[in-house]
N, C-alpha and C. Protein backbone atom coordinates (compact mmCIF):
# COMPACT_ATOMS: atom_id res chain seq x y z
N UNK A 1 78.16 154.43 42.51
CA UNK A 1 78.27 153.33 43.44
C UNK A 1 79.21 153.67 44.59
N UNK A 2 80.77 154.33 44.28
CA UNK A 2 81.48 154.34 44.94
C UNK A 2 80.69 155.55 46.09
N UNK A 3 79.55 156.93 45.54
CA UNK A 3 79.74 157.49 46.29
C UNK A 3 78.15 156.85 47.38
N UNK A 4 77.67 155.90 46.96
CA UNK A 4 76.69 155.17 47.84
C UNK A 4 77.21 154.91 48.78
N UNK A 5 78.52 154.25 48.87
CA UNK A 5 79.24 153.45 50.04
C UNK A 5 79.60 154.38 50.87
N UNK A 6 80.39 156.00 50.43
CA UNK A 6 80.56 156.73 51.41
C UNK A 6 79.86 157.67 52.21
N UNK A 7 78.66 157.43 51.32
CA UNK A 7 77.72 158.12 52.29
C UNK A 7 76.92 157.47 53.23
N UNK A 8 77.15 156.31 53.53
CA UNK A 8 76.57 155.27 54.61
C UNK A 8 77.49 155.23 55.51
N UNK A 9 79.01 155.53 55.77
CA UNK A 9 79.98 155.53 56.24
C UNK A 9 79.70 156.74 57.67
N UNK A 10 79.95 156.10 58.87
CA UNK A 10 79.77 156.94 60.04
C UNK A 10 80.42 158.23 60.43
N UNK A 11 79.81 159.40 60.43
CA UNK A 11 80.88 160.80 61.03
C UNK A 11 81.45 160.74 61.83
N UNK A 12 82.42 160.81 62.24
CA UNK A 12 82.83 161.51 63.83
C UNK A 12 83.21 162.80 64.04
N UNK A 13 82.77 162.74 64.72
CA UNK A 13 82.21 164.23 65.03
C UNK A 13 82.82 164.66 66.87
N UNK A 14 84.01 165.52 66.53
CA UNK A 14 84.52 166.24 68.19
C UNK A 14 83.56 166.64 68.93
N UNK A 15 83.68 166.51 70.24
CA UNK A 15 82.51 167.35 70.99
C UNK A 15 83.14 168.77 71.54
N UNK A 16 82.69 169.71 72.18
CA UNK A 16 83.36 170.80 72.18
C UNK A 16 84.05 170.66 73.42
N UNK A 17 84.32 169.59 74.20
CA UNK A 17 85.60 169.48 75.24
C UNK A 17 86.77 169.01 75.15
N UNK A 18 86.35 168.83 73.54
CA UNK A 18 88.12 168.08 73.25
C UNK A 18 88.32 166.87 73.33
N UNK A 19 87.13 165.81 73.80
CA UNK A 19 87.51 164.46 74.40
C UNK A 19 87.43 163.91 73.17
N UNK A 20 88.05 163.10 72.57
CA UNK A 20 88.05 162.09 71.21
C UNK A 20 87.15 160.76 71.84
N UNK A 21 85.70 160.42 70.93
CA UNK A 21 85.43 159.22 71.23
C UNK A 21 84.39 158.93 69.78
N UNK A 22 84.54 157.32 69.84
CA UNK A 22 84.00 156.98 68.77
C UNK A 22 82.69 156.87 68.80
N UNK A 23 81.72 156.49 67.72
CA UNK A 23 80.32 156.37 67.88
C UNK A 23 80.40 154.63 68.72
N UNK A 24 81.20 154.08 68.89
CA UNK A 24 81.41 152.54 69.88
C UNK A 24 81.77 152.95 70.94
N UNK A 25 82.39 153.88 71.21
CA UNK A 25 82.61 154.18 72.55
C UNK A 25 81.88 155.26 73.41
N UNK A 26 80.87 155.28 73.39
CA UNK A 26 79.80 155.95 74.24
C UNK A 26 80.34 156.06 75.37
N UNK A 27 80.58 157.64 75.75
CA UNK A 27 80.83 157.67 77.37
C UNK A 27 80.10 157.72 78.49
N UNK A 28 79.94 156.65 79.25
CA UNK A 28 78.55 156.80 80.27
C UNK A 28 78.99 157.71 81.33
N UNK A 29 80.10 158.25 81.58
CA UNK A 29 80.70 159.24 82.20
C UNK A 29 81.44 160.52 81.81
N UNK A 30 81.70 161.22 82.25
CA UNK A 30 82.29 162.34 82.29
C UNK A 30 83.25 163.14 83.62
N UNK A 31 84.43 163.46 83.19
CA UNK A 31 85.53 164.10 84.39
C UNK A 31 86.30 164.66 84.18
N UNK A 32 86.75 165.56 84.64
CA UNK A 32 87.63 166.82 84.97
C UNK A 32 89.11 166.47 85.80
N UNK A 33 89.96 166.93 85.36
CA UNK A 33 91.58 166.72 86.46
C UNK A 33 91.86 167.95 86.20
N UNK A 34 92.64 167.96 87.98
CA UNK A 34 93.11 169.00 88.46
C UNK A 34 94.35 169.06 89.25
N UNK A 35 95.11 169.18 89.51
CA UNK A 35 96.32 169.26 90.56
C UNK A 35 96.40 170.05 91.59
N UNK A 36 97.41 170.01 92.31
CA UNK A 36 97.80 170.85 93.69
C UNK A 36 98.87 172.26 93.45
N UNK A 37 99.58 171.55 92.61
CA UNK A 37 100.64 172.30 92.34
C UNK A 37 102.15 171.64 92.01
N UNK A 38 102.58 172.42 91.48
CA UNK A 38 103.83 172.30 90.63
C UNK A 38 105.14 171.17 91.37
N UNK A 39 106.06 170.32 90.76
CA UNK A 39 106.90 169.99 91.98
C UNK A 39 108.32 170.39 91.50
N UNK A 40 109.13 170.69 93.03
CA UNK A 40 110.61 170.91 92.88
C UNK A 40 111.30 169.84 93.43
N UNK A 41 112.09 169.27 93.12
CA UNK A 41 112.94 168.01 93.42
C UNK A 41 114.40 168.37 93.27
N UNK A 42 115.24 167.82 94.29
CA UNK A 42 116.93 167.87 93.89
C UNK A 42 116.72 166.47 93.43
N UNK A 43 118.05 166.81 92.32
CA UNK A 43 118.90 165.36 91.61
C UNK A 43 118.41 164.04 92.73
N UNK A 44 117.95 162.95 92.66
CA UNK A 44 118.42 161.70 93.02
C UNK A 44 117.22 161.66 94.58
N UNK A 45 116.18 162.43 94.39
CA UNK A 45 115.03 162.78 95.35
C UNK A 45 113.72 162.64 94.58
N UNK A 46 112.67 163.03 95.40
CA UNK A 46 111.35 162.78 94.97
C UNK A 46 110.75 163.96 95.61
N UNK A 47 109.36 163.89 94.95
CA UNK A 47 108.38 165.14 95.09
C UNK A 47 107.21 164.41 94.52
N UNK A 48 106.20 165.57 95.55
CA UNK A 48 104.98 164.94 95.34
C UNK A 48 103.64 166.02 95.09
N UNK A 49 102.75 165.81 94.37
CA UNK A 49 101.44 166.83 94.59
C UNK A 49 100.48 165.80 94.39
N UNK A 50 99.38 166.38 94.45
CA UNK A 50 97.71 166.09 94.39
C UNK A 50 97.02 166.30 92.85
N UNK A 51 97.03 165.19 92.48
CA UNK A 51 95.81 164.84 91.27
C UNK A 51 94.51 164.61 91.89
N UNK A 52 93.60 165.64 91.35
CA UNK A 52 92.27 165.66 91.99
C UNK A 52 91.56 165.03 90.30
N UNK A 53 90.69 163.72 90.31
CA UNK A 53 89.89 163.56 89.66
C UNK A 53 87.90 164.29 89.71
N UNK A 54 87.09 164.59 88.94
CA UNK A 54 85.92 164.71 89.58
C UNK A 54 85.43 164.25 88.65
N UNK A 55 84.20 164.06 88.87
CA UNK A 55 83.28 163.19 88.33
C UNK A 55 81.96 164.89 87.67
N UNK A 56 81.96 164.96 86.44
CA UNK A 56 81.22 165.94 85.87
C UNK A 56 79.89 165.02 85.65
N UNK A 57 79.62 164.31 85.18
CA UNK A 57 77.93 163.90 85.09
C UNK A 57 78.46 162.18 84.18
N UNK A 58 77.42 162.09 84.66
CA UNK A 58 76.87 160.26 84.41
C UNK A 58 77.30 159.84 85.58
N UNK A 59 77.23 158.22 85.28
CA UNK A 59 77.45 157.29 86.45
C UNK A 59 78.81 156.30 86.08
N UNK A 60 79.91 157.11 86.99
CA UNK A 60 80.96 156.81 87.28
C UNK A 60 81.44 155.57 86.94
N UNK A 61 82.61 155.27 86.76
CA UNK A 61 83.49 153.61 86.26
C UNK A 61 85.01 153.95 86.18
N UNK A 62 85.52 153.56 86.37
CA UNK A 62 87.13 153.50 87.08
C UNK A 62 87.85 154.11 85.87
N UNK A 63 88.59 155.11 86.71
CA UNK A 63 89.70 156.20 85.93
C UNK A 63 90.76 155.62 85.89
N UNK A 64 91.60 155.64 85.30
CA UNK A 64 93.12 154.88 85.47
C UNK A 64 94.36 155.98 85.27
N UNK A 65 94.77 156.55 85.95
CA UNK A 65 96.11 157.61 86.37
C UNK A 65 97.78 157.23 85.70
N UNK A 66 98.35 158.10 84.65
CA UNK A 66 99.31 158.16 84.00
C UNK A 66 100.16 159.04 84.08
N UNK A 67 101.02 159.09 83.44
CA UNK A 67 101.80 160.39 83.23
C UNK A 67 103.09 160.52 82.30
N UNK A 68 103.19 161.88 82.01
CA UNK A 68 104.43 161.78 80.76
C UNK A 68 104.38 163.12 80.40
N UNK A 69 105.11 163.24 79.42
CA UNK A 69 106.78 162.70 79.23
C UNK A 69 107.66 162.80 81.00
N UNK A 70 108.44 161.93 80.86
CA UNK A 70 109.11 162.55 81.86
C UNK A 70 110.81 162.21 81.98
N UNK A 71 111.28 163.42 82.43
CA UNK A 71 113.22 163.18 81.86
C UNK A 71 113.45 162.42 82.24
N UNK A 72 115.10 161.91 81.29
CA UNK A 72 115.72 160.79 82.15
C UNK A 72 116.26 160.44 83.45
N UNK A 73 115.90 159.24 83.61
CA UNK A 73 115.84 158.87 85.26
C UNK A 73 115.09 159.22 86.20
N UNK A 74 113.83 159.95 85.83
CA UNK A 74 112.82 160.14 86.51
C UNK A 74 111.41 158.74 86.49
N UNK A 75 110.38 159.09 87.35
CA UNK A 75 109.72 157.85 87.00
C UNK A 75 108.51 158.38 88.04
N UNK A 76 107.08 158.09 87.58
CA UNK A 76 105.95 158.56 88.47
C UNK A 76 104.98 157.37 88.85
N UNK A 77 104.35 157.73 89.81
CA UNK A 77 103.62 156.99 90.58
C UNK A 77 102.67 157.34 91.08
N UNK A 78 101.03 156.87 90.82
CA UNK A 78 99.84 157.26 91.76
C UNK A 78 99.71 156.23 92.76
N UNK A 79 99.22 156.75 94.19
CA UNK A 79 98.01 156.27 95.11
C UNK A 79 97.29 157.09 95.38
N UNK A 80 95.74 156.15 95.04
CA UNK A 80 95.63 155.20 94.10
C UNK A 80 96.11 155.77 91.76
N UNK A 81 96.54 154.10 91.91
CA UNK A 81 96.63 155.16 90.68
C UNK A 81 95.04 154.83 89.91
N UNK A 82 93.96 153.91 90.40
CA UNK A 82 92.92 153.78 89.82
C UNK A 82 91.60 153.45 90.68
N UNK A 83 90.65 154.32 90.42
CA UNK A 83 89.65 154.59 91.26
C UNK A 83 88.54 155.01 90.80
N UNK A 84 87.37 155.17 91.25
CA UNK A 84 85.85 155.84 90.89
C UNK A 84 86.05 157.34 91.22
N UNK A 85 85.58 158.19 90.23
CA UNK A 85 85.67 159.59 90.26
C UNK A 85 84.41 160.04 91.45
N UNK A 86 84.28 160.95 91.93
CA UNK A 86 85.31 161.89 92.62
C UNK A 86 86.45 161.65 93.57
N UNK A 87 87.84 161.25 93.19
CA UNK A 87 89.15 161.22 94.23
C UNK A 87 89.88 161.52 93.71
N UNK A 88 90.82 161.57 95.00
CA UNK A 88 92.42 162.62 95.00
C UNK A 88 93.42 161.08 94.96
N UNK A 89 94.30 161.76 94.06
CA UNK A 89 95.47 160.49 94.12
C UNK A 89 96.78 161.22 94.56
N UNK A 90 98.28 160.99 95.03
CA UNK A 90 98.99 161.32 95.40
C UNK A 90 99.75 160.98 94.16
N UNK A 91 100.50 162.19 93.88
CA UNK A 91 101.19 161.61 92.43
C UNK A 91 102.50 161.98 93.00
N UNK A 92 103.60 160.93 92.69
CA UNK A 92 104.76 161.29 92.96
C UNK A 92 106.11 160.89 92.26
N UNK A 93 106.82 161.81 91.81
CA UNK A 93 108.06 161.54 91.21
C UNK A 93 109.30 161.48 91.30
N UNK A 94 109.84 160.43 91.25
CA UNK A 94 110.80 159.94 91.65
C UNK A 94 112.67 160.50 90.97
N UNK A 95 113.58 160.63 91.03
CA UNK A 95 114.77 161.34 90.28
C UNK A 95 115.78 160.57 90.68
N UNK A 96 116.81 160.23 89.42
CA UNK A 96 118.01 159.66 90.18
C UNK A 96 118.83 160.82 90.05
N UNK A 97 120.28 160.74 90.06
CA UNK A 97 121.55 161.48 90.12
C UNK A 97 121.68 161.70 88.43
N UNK A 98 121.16 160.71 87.51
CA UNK A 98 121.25 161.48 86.14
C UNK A 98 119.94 162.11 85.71
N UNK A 99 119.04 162.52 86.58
CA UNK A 99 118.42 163.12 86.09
C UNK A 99 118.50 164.62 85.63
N UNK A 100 118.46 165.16 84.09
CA UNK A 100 118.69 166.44 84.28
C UNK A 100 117.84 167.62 85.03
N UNK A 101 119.02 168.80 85.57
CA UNK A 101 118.60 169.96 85.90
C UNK A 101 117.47 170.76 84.91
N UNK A 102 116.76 171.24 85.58
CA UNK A 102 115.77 172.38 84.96
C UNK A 102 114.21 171.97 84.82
N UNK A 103 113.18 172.80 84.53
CA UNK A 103 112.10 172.67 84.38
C UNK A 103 111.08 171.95 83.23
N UNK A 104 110.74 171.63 83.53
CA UNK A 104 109.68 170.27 82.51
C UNK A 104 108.24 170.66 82.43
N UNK A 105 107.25 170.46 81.77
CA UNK A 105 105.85 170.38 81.82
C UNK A 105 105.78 169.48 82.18
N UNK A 106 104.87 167.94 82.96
CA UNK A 106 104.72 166.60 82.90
C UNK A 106 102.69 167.01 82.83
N UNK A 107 102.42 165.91 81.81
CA UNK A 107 100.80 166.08 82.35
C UNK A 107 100.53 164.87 82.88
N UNK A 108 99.78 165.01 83.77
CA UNK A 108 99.15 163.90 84.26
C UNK A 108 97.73 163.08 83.32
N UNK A 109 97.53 162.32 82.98
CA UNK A 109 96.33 161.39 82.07
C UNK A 109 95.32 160.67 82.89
N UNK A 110 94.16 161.08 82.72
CA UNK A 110 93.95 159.98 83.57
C UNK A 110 92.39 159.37 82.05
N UNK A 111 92.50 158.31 82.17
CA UNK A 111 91.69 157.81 81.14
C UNK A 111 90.56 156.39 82.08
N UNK A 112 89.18 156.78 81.02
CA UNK A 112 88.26 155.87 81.62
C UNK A 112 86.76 156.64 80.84
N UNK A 113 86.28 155.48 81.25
CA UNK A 113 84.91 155.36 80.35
C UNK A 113 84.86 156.29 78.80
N UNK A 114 85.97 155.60 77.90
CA UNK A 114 85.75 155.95 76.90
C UNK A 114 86.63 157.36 76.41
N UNK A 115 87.28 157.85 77.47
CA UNK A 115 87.63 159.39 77.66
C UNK A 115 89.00 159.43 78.00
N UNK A 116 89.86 160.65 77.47
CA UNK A 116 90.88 160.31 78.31
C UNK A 116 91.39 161.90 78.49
N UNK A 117 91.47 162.39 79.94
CA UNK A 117 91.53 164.04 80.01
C UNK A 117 93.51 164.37 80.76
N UNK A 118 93.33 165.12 81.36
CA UNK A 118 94.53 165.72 81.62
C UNK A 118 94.31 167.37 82.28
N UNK A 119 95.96 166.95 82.95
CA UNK A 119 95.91 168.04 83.86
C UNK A 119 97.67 168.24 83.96
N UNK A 120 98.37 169.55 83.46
CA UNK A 120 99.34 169.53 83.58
C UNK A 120 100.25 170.35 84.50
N UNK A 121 101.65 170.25 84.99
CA UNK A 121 102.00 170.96 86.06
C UNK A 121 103.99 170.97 85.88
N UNK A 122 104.76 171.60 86.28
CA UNK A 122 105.68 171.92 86.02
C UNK A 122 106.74 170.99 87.36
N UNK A 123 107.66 170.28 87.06
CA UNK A 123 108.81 169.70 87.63
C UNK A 123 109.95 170.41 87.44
N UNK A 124 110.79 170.81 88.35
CA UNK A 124 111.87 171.80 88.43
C UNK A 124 112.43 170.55 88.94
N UNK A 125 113.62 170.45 88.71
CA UNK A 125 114.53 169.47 89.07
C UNK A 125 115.76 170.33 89.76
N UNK A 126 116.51 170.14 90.51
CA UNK A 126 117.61 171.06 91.14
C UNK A 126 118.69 170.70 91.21
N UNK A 127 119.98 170.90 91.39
CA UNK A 127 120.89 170.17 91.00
C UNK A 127 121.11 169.48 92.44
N UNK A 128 122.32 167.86 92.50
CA UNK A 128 122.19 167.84 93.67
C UNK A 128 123.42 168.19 94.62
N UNK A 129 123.45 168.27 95.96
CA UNK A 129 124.45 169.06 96.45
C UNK A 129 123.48 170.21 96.95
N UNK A 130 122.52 170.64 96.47
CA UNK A 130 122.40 171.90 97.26
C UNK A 130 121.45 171.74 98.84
N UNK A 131 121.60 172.13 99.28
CA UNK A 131 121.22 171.81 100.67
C UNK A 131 120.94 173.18 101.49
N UNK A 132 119.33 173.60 101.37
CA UNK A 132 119.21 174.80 102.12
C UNK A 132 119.74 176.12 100.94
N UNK A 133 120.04 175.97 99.84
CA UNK A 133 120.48 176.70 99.13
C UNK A 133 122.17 176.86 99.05
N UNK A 134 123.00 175.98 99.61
CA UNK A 134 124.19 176.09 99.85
C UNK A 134 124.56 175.12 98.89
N UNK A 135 125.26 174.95 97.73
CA UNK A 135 125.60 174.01 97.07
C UNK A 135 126.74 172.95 97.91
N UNK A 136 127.21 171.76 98.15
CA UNK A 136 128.10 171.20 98.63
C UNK A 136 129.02 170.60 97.04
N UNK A 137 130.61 170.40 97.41
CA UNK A 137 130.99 169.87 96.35
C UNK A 137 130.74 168.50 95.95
N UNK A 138 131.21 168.40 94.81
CA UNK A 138 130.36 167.35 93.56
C UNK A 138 131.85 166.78 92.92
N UNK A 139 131.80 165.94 92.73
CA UNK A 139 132.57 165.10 91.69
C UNK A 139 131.44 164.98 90.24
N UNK A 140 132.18 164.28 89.00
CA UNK A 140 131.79 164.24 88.09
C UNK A 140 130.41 163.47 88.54
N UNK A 141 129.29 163.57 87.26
CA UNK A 141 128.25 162.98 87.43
C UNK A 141 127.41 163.56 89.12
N UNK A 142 127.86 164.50 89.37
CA UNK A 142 127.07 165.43 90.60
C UNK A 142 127.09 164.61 91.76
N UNK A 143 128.23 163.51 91.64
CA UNK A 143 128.05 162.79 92.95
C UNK A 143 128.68 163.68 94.41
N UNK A 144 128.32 163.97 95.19
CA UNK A 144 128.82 164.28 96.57
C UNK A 144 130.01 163.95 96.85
N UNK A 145 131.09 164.96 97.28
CA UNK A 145 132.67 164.33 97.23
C UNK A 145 132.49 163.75 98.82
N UNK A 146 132.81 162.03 98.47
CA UNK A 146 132.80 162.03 99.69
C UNK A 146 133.84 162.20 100.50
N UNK A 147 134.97 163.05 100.41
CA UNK A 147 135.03 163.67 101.86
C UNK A 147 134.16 164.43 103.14
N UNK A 148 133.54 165.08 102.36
CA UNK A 148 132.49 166.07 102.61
C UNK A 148 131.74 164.98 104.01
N UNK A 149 131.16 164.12 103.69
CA UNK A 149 130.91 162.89 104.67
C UNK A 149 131.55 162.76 105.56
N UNK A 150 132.98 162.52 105.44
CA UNK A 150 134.20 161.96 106.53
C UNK A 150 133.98 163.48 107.31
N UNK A 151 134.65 164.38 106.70
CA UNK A 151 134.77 165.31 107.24
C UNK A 151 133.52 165.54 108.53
N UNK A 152 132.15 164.99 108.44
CA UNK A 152 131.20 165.26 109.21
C UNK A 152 131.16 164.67 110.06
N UNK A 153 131.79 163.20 110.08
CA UNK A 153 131.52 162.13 111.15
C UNK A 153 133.04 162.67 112.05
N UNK A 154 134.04 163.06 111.30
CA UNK A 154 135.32 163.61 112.03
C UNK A 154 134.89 164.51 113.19
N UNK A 155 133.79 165.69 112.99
CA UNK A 155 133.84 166.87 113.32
C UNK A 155 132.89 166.27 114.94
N UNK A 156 132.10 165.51 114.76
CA UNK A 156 131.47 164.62 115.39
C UNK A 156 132.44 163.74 116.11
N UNK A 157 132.72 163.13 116.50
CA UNK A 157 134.07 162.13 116.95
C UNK A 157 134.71 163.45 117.94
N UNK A 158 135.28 164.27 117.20
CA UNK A 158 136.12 165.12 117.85
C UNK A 158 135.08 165.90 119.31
N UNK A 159 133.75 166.51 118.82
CA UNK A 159 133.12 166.68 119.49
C UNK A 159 132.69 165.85 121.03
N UNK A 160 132.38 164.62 121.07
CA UNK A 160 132.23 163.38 121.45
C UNK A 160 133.07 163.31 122.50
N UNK A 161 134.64 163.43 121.91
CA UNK A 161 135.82 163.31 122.89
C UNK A 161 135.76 164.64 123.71
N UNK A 162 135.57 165.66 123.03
CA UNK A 162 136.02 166.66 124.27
C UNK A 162 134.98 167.14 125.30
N UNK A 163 133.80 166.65 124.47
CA UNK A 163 132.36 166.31 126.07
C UNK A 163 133.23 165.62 126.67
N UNK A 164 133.38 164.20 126.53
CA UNK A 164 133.91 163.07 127.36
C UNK A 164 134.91 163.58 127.99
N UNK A 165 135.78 164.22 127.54
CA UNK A 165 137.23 165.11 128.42
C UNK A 165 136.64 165.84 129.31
N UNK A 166 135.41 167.06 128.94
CA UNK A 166 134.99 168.10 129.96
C UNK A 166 134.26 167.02 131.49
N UNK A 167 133.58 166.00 130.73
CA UNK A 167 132.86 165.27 131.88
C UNK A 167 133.99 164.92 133.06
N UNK A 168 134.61 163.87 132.35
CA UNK A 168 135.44 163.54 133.65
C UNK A 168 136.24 164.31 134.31
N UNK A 169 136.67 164.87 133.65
CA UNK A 169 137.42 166.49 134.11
C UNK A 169 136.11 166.74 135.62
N UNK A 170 135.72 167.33 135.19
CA UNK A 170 134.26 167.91 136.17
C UNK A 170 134.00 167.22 137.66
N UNK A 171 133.85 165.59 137.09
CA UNK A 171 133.38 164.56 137.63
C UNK A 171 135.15 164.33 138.84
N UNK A 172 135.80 164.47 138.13
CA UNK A 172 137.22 164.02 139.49
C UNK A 172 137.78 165.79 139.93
N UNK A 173 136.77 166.94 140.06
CA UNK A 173 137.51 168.12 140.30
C UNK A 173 138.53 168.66 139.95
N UNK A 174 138.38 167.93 139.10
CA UNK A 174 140.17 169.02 138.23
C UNK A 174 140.10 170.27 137.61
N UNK A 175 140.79 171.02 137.72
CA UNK A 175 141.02 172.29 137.66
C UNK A 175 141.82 172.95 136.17
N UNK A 176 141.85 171.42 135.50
CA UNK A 176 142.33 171.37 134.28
C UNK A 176 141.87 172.72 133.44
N UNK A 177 142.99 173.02 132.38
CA UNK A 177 142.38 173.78 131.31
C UNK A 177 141.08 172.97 130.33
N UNK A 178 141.06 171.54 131.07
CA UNK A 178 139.71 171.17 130.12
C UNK A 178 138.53 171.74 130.53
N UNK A 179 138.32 172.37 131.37
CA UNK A 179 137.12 173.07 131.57
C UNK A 179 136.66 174.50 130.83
N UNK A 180 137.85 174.56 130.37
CA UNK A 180 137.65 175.96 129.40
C UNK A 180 137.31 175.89 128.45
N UNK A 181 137.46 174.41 128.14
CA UNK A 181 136.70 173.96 126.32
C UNK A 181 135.22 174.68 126.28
């Protein structure tokens, strides 16, 4: 008796692309993801690439765009994040100041009609402070010392004044050493 019941019981059965679906969930579609390329981000910045959806065979019905794992204080975003296959979405990720340094896998998901595929790509995170490859100093928690700031608007100011000195200098003929600035 018992083995009557299990042999009426439905297979499931993988298909050879890997997609998991049930004998209820018939996929009237089929699709492929792809990316642009990898992203690099400093601490407390964002970065962006290209999720390319396509549409492999049947008749299309709305993909819906995900993503994960992703470190702390990071956070992602598609436009669009949901659409009819064949389109490109802009995927972009966001970083605060605790986000850690170093490299990640993130895959992108995108799931629909029954299916749910992927496409994965690498996030380098950088520390922040560096600028052009020049690190600037940091207080604890990688915040920017702000002197570093003052110091810029100073250097500026000072600048400012000694145009303004060379001008009028110029402007009333004086013969001042301000012209040597």
């Amino acid at each position: 008796m018992i083995l009557a019941v299990l042999a009426t019981l439905p297979v499931l059965s993988l298909p050879a692309g890997g997609n998991v679906q049930s004998p209820s969930q018939s996929s009237s579609f089929d699709f492929k993801m792809s990316n642009s390329n990898n992203i690099a981000v400093v601490q407390g910045g964002e970065g962006s690439n290209n999720v390319t959806v396509t549409l492999e065979r049947g008749t299309p019905g709305f993909v819906l765009l995900s993503c994960g794992p992703l470190p702390t204080g990071a956070t992602c975003s598609f436009n669009p994040q949901t659409a009819v296959p064949t389109f490109t979405s802009t995927l972009t990720i966001a970083t605060s100041f605790s986000t850690p340094v170093g490299a990640v896998t993130v895959t992108a998901f995108g799931t629909g009609g029954g299916l749910t595929n992927s496409t994965q790509f690498t996030l380098n995170v950088k520390p922040a402070g560096s600028v052009g490859g020049v690190s600037l100093p940091t207080l604890g928690g990688n915040q920017l010392v702000p002197l570093a700031g003052i110091g810029i608007a100073l250097l500026a100011i000072i600048g400012a004044a000694v145009y303004g000195l060379r001008s009028r200098a110029r402007a009333g003929g004086s013969s001042t050493n301000l012209n040597k600035l």
